[in-house]
Protein backbone atom coordinates (compact mmCIF):
# COMPACT_ATOMS: atom_id res chain seq x y z
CA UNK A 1 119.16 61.82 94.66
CA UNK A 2 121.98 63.76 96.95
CA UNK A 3 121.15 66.49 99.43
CA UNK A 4 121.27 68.78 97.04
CA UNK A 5 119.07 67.33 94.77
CA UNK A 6 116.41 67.12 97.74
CA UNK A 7 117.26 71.01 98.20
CA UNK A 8 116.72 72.14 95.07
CA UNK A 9 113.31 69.83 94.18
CA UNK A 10 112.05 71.58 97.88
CA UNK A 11 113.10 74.76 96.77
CA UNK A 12 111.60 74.43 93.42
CA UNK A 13 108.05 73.35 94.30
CA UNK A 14 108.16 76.18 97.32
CA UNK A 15 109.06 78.60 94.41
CA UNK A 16 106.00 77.31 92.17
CA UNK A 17 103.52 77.21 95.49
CA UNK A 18 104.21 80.45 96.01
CA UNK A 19 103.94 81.58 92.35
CA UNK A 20 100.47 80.06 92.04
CA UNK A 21 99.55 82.00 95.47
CA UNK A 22 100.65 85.21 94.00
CA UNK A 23 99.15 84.47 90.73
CA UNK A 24 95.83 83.69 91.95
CA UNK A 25 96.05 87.03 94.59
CA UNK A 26 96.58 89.21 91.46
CA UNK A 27 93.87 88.12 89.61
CA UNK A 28 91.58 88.18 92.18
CA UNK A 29 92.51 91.90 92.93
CA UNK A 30 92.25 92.84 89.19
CA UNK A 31 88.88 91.62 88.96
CA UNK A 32 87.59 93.56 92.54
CA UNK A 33 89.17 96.61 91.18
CA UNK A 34 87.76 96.74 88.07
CA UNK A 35 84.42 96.16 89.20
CA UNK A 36 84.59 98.80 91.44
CA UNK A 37 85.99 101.20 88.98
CA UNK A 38 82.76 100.12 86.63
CA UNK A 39 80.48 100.66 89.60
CA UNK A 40 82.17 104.00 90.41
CA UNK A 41 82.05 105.57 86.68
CA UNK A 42 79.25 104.07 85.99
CA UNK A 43 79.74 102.29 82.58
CA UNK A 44 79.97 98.49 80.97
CA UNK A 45 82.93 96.40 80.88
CA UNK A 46 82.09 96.58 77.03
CA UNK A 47 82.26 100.19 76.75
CA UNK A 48 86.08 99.73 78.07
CA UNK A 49 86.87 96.86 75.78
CA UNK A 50 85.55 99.44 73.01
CA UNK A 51 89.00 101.08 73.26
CA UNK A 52 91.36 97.90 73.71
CA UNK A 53 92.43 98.11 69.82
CA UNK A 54 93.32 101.65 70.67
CA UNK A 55 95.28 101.09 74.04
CA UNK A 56 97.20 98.23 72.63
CA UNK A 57 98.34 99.77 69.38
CA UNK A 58 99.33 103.06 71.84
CA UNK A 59 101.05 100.22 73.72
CA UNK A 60 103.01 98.97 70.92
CA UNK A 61 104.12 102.48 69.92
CA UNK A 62 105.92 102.79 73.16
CA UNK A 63 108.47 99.87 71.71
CA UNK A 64 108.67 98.07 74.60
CA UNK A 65 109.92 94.56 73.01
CA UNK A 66 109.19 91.62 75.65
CA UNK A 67 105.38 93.00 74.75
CA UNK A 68 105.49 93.15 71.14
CA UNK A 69 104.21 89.79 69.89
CA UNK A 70 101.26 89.74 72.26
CA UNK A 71 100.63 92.91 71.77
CA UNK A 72 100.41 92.08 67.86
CA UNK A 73 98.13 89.06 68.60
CA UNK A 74 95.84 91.28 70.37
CA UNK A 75 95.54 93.43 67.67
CA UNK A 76 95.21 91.03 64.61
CA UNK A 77 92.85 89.14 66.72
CA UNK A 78 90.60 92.11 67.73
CA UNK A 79 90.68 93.59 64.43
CA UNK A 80 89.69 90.02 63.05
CA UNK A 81 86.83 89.70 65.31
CA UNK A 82 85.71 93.41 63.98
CA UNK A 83 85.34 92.36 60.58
């Protein structure tokens, strides 16, 4: 392994440390803020999820491709689940 080699693996796991720290901030902040937007209106994380089939087919109207195929998955497996 050259110099470079030791560079780049350094650089690499730095990248993926840092990844994982951002990662786990976000989802820690998504869950605080959506249980104080429950708390403030009031209501179930299961009335929410009562519009998910909604939101993601509004979602996949807007054409926006990189979301497309999970978008799809969503929706076949929600409407799957509804049966």
């Amino acid at each position: 392994m050259g110099p470079s080699d030791e560079e780049y693996v350094k650089k690499s796991f730095f990248h993926r440390f840092i990844f994982r720290i951002l990662k786990a901030f976000k989802s820690r902040f998504a869950k605080i803020y959506v249980n104080h937007y429950l708390k403030l209106k009031g209501i179930s994380l299961e009335e929410i999820k009562k519009w998910n089939l909604v939101i993601f087919a509004a979602r996949l109207h807007e054409g926006i491709p990189l979301e497309k195929e999970n978008l799809l998955k969503m929706i076949k497996k929600l409407l799957k689940n509804n049966k």
